[in-house]
C-alpha atoms as a PDB file:
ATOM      1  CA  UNK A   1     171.032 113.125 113.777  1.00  0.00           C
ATOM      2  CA  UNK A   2     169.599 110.138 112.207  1.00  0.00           C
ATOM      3  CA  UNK A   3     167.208 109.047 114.682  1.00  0.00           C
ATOM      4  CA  UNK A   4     166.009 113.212 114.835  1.00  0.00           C
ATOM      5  CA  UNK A   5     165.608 112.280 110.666  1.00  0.00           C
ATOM      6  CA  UNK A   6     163.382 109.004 111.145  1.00  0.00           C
ATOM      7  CA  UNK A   7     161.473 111.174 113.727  1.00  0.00           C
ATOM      8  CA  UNK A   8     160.687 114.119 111.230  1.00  0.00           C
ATOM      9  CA  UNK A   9     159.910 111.686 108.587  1.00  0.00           C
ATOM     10  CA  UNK A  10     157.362 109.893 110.721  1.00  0.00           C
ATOM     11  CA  UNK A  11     156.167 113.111 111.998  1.00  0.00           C
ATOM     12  CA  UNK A  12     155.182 114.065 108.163  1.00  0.00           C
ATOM     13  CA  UNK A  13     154.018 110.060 107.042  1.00  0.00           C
ATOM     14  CA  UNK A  14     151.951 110.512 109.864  1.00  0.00           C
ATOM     15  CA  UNK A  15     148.092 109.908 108.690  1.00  0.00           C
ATOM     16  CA  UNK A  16     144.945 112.092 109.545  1.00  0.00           C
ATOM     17  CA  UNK A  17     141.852 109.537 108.501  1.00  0.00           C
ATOM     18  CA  UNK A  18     139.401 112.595 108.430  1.00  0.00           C
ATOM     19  CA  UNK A  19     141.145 114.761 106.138  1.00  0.00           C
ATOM     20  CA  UNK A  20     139.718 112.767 102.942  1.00  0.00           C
ATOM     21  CA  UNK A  21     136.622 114.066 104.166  1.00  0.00           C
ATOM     22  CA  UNK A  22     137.772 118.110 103.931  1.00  0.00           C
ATOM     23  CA  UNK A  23     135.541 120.513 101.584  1.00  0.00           C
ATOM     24  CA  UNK A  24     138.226 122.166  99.287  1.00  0.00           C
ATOM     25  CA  UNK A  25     137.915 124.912  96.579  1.00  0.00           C
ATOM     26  CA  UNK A  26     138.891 123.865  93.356  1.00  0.00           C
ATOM     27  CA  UNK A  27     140.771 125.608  90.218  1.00  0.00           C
ATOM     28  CA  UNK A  28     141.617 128.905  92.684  1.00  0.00           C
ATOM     29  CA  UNK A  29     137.355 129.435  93.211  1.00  0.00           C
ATOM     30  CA  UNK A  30     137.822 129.892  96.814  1.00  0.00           C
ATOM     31  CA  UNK A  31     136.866 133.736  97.105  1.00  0.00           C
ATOM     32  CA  UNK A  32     133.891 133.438  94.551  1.00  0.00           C
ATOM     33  CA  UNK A  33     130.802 134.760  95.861  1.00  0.00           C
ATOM     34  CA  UNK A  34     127.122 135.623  94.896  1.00  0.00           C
ATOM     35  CA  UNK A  35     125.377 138.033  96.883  1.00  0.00           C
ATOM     36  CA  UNK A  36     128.488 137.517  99.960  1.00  0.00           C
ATOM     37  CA  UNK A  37     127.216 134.133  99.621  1.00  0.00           C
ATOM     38  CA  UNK A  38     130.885 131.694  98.647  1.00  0.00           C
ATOM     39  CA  UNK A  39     129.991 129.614  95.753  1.00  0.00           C
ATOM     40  CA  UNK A  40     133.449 127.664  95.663  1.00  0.00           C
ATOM     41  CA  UNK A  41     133.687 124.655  92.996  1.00  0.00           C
ATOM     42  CA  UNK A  42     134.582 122.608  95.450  1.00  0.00           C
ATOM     43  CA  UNK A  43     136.368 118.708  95.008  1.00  0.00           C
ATOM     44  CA  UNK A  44     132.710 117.460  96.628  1.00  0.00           C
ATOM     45  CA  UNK A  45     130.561 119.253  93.500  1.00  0.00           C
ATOM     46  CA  UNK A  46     134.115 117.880  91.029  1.00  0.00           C
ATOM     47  CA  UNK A  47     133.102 114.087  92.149  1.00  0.00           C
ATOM     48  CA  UNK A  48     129.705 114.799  91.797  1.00  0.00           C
ATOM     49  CA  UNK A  49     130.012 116.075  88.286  1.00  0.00           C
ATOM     50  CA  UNK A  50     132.114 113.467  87.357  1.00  0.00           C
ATOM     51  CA  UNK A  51     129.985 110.751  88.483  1.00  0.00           C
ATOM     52  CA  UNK A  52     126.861 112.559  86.358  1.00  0.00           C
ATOM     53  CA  UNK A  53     129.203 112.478  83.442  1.00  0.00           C
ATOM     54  CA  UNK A  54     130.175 108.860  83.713  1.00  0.00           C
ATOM     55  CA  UNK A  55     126.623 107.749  84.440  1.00  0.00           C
ATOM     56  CA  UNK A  56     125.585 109.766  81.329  1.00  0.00           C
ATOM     57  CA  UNK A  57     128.647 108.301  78.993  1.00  0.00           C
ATOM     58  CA  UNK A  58     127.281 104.989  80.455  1.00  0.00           C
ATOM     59  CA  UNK A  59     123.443 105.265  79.582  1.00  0.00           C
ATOM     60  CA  UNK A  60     124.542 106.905  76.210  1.00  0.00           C
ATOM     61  CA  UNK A  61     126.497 103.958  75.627  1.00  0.00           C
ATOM     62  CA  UNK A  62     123.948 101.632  75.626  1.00  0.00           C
ATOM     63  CA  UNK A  63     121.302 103.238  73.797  1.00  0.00           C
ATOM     64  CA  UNK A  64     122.868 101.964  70.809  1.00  0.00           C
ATOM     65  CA  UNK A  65     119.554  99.611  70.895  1.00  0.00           C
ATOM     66  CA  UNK A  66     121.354  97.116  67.963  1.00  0.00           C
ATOM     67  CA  UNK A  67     119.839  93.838  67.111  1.00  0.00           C
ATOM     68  CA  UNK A  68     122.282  91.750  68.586  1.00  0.00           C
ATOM     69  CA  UNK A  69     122.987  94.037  71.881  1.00  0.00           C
ATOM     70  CA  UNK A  70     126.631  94.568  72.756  1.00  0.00           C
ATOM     71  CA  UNK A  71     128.263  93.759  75.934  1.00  0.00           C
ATOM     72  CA  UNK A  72     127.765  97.582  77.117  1.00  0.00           C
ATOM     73  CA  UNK A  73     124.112  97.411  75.609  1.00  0.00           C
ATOM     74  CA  UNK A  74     123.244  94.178  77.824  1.00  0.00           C
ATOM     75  CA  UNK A  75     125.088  95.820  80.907  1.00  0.00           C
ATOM     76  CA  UNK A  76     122.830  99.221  80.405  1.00  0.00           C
ATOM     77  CA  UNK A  77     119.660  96.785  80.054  1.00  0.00           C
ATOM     78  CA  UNK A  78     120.198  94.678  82.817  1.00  0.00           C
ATOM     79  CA  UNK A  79     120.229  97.758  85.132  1.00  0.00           C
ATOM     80  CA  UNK A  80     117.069  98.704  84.014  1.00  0.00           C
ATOM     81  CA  UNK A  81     115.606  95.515  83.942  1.00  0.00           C
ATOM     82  CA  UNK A  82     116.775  95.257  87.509  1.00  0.00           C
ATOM     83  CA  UNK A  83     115.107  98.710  88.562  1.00  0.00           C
ATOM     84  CA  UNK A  84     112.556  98.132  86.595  1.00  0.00           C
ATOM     85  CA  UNK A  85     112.112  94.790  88.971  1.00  0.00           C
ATOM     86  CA  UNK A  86     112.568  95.929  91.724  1.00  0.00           C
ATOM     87  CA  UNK A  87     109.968  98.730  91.336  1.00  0.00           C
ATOM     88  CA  UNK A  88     107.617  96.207  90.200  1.00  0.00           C
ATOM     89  CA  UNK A  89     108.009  94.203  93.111  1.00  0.00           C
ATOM     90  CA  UNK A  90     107.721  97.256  95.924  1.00  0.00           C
ATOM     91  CA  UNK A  91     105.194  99.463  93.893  1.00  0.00           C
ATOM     92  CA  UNK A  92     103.155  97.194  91.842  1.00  0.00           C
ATOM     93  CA  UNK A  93     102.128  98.235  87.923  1.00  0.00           C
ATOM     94  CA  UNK A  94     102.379 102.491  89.214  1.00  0.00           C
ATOM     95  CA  UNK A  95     105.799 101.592  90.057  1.00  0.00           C
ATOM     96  CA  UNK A  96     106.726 101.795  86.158  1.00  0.00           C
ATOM     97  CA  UNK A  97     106.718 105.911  86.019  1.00  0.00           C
ATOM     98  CA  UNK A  98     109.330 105.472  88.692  1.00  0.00           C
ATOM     99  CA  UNK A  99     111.926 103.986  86.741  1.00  0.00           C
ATOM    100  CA  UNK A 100     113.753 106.941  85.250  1.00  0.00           C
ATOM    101  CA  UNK A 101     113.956 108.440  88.754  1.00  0.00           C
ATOM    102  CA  UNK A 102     114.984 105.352  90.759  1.00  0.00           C
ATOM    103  CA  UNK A 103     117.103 104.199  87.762  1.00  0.00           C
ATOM    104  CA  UNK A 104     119.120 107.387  88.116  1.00  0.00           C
ATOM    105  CA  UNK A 105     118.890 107.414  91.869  1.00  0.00           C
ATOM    106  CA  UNK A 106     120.694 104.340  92.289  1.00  0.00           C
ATOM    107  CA  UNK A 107     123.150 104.629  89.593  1.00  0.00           C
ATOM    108  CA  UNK A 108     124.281 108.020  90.681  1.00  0.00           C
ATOM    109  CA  UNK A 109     125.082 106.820  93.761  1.00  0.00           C
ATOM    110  CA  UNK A 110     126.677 103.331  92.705  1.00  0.00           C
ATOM    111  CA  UNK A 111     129.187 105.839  90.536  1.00  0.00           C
ATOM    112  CA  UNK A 112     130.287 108.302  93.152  1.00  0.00           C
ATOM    113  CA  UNK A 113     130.858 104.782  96.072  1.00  0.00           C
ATOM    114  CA  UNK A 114     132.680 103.454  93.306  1.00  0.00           C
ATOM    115  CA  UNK A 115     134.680 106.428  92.288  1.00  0.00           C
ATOM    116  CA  UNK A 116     135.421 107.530  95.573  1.00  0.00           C
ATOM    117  CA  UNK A 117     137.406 103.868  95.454  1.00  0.00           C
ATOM    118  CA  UNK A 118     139.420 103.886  93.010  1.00  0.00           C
ATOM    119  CA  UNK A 119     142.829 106.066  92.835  1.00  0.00           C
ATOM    120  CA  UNK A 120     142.286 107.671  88.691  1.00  0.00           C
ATOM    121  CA  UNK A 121     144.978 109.193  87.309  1.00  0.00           C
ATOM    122  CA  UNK A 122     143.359 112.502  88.248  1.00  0.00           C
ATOM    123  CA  UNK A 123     145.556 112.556  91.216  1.00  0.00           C
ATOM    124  CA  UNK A 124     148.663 113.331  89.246  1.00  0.00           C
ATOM    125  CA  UNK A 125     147.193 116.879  88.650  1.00  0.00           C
ATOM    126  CA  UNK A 126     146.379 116.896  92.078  1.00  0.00           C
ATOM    127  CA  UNK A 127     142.760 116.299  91.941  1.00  0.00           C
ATOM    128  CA  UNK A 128     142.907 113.365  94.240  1.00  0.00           C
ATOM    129  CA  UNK A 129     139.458 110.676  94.368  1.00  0.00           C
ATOM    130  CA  UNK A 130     136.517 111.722  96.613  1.00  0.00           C
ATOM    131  CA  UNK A 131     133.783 109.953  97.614  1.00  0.00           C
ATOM    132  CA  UNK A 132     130.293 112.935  97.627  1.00  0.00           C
ATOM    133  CA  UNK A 133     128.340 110.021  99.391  1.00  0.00           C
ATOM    134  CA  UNK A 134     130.750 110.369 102.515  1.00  0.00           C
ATOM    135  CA  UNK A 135     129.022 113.547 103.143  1.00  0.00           C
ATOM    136  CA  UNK A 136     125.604 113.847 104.751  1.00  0.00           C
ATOM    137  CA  UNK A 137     125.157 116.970 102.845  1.00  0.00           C
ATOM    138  CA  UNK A 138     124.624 114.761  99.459  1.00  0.00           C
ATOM    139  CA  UNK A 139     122.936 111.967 100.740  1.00  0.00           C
ATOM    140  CA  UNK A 140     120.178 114.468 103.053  1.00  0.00           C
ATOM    141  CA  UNK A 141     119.585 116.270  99.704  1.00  0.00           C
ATOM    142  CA  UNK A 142     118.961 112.799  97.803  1.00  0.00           C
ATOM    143  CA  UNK A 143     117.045 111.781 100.460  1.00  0.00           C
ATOM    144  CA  UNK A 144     114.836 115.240 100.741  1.00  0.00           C
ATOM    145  CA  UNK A 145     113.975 114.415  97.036  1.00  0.00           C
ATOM    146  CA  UNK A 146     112.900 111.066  97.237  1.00  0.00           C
ATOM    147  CA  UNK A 147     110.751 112.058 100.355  1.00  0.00           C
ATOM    148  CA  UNK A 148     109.530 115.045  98.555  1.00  0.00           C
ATOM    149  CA  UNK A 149     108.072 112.672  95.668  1.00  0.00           C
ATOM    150  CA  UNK A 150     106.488 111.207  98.050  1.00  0.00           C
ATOM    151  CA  UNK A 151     104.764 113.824  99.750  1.00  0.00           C
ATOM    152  CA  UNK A 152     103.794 115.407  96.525  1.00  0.00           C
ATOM    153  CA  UNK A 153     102.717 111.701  95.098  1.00  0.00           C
ATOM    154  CA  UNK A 154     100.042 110.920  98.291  1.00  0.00           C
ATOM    155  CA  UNK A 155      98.777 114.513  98.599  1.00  0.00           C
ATOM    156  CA  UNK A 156      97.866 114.653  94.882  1.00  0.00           C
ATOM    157  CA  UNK A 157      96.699 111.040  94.177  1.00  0.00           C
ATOM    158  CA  UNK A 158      94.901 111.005  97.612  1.00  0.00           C
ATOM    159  CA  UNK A 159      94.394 114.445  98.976  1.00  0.00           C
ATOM    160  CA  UNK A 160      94.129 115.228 102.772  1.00  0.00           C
ATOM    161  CA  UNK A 161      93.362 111.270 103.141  1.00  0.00           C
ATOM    162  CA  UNK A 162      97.117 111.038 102.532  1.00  0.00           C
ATOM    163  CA  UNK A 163      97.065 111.103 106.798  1.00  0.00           C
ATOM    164  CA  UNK A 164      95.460 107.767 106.822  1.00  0.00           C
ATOM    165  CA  UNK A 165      99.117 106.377 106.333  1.00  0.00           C
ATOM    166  CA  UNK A 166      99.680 107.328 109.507  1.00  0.00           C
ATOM    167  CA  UNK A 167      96.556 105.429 111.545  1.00  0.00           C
ATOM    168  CA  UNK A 168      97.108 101.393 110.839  1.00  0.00           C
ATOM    169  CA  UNK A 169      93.979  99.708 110.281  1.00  0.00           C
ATOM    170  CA  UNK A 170      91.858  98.431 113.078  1.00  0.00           C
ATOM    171  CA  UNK A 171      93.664 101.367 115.793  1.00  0.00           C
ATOM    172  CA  UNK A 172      91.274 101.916 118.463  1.00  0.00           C
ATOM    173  CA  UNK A 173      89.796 104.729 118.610  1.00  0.00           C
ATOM    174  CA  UNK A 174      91.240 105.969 122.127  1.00  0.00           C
ATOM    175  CA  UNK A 175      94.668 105.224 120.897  1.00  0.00           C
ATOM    176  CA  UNK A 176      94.345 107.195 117.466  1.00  0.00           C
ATOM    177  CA  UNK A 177      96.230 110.039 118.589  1.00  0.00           C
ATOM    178  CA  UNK A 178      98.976 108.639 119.860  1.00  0.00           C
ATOM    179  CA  UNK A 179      99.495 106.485 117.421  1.00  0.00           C
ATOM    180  CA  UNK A 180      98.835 109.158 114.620  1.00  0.00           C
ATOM    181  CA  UNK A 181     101.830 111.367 116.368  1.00  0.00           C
ATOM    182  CA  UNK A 182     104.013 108.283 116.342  1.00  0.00           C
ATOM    183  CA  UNK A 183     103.622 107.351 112.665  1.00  0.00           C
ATOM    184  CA  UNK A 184     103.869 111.196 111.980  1.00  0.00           C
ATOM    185  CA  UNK A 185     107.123 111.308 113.887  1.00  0.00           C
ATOM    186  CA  UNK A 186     108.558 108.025 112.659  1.00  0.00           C
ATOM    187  CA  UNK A 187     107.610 109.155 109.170  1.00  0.00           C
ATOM    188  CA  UNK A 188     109.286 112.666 109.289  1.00  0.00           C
ATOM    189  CA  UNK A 189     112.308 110.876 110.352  1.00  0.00           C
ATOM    190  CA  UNK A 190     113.076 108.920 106.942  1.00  0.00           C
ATOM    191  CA  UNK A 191     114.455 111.262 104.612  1.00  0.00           C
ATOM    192  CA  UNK A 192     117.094 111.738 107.952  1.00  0.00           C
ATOM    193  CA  UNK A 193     117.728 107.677 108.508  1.00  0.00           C
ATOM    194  CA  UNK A 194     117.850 107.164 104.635  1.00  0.00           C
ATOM    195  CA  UNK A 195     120.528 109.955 103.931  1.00  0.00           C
ATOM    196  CA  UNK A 196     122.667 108.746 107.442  1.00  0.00           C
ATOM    197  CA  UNK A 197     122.534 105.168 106.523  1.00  0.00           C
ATOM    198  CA  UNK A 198     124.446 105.807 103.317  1.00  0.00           C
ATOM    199  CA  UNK A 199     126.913 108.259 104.643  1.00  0.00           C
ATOM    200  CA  UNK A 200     127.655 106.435 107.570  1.00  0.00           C
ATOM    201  CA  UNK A 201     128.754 103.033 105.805  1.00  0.00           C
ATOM    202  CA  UNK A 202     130.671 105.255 103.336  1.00  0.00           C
ATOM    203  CA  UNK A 203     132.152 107.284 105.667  1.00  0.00           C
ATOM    204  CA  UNK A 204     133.214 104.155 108.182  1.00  0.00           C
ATOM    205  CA  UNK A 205     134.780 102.161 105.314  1.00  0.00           C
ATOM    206  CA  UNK A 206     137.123 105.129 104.004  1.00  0.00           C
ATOM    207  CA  UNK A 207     138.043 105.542 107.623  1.00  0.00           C
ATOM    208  CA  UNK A 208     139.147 101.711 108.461  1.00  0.00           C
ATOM    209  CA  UNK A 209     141.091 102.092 105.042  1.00  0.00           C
ATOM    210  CA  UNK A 210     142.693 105.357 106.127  1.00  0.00           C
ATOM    211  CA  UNK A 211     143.559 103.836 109.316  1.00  0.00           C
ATOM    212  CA  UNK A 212     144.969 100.716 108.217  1.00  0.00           C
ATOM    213  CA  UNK A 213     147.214 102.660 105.393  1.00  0.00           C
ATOM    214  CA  UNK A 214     148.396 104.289 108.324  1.00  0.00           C
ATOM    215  CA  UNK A 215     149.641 101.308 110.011  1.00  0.00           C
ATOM    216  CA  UNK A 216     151.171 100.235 106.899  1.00  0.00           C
ATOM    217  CA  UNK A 217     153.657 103.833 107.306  1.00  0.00           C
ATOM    218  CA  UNK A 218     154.631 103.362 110.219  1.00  0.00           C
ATOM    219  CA  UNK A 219     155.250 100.026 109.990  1.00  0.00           C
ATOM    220  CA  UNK A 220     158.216 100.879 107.555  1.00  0.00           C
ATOM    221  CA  UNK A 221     159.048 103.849 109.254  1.00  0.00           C
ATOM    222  CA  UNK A 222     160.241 101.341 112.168  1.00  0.00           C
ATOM    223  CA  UNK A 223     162.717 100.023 110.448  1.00  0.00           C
ATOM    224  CA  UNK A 224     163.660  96.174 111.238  1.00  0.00           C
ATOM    225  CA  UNK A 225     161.809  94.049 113.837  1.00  0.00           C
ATOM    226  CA  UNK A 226     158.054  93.496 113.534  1.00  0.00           C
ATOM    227  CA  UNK A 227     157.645  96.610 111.424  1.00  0.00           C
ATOM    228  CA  UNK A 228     157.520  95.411 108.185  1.00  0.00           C
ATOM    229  CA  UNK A 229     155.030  92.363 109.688  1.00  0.00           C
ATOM    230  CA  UNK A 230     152.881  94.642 110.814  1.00  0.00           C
ATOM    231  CA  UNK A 231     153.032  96.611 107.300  1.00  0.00           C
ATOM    232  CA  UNK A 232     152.139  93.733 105.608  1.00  0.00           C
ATOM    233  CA  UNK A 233     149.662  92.303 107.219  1.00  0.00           C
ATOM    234  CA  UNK A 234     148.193  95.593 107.048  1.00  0.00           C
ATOM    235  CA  UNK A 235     148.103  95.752 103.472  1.00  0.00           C
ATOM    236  CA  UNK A 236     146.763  92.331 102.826  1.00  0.00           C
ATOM    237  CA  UNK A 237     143.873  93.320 105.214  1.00  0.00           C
ATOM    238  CA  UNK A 238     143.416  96.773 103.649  1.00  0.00           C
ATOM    239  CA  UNK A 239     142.819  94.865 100.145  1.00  0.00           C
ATOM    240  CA  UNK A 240     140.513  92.713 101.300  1.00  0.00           C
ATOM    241  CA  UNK A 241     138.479  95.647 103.188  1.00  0.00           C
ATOM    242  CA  UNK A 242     138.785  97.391  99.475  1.00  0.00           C
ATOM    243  CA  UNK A 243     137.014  94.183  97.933  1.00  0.00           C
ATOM    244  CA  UNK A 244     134.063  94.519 100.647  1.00  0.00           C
ATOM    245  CA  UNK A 245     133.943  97.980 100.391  1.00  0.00           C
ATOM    246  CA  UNK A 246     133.150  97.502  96.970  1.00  0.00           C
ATOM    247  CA  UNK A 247     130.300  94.944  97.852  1.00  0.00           C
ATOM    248  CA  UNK A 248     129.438  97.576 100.364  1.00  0.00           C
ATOM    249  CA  UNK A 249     129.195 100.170  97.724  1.00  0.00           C
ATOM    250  CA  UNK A 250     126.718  98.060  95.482  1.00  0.00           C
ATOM    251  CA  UNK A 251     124.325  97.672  99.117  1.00  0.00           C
ATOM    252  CA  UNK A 252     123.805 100.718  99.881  1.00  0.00           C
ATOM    253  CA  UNK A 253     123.191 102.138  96.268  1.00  0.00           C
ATOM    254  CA  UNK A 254     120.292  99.396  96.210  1.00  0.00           C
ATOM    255  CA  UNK A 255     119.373  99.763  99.740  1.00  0.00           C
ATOM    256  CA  UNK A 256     118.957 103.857  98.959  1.00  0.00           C
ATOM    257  CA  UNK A 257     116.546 102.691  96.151  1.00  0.00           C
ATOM    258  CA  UNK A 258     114.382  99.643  97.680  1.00  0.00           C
ATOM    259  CA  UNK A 259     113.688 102.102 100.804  1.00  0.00           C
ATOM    260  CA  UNK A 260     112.975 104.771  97.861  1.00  0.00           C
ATOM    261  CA  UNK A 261     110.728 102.512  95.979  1.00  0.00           C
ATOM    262  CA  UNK A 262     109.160 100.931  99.930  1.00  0.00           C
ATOM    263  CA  UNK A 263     108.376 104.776 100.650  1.00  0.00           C
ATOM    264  CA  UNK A 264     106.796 105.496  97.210  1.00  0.00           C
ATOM    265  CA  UNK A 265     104.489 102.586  97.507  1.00  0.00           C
ATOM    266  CA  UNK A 266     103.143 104.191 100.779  1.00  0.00           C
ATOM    267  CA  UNK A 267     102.145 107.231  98.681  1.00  0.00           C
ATOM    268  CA  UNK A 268     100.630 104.965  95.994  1.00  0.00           C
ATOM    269  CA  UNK A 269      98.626 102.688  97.841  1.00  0.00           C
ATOM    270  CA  UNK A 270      98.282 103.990 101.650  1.00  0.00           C
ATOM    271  CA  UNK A 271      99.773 100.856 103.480  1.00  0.00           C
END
């Protein structure tokens, strides 16, 4: 009887690493549609909003713009020196009109890495922490925008000589349209390796630590012997993957926005 208990017990501690990852209605919205088209509030579009409203509590924070600037005024300020930098850098003096876009580009998306990390209080209420990023659905869509700027950027600043881009300098003539269709290709295909990059490292890292916290269950659930070793060498490992998955959180917010920024400077200046 007590060995059919341990086996029900593991049976329920038992860990599926993908179902983080599940699209869920929120607040009983599952049978709301428009048109027969199901407009759910779903946990993904819950994170979402809650990572606008925390980036917007933390711009409104600093705009406080006091003579001797606060802690939360210097941290607001640095950010946008830092964009502000880096678009200066990548773009040149046309990068500056970029800032408000790549600014909230890459803050949005440090919020909802970061959020998706850390286990709020929300949970008690059963609203448990999601990362949107872990979903190509988000990231595509972020990506479609940024390549969208761009598109609209080198058609209107340079008109139909916005193809150039795709036939490098000094191309002989014979090979011009091969090389035009690979450039063409290879550029169609960013808005699709930008938005994958990001989902894939956030995806991967919620996995391991899914995985691991696994190990750490049924670890215990073995009772004595080299259970509990395993459990807790689990757990050590899972905290320092949580450290480096908040280093990996920080990369791939600024590697979303340098390849942003690298992409708008093609539309500016044709390289």
């Amino acid at each position: 009887m007590a060995q059919g208990f341990t086996q029900v017990a593991a049976e329920q501690a038992k860990v599926d690493p993908m179902h983080q990852f599940a699209i869920q209605p929120m607040f009983g919205s599952a049978h709301w549609e428009i048109a027969g088209y199901n407009i759910a509030f779903t946990n993904s579009a819950l994170w979402m909003a809650i990572s606008a409203v925390a980036l917007w509590i933390f711009i409104a924070g600093g705009m406080k713009r006091q003579l001797v600037p606060g802690r939360w005024q210097m941290a607001v300020e640095s950010f946008t020196g830092f964009i502000d930098d880096l678009l200066k850098a990548n773009v040149g003096k046309e990068g500056k009109k970029y800032v408000p876009y790549i600014f909230s580009l890459f803050m949005f998306i440090l919020f909802s890495n970061l959020l998706g990390l850390i286990p709020l209080p929300l949970a008690i209420v059963g609203v448990h922490p999601f990362t949107a990023t872990s979903h190509f659905t988000v990231t595509g869509v972020l990506a479609i925008i940024s390549f969208l700027i761009v598109l609209l950027v080198g058609f209107w600043k340079h008109k139909l000589h916005f193809f150039s881009l795709f036939i490098p300098h000094g191309t002989p003539l014979v090979m011009i349209p091969l090389i035009f269709c690979i450039e063409l290709v290879s550029f169609l295909v960013r808005p699709f390796s930008l938005g994958l990059r990001l989902f894939v490292a956030m995806m991967a890292g919620h996995v391991l630590l899914e995985v691991l916290s696994s190990f750490v269950i049924d670890g215990i659930n073995a009772g004595f012997g080299i259970g509990p070793v395993v459990s807790i060498l689990s757990f050590i490992l899972m905290l320092a993957i949580c450290a480096l998955e908040v280093l990996v959180a920080g990369i791939q917010a600024y590697v979303f926005a340098l390849l942003s920024s690298l992409y708008i400077n093609d539309a500016e200046h044709l390289h």
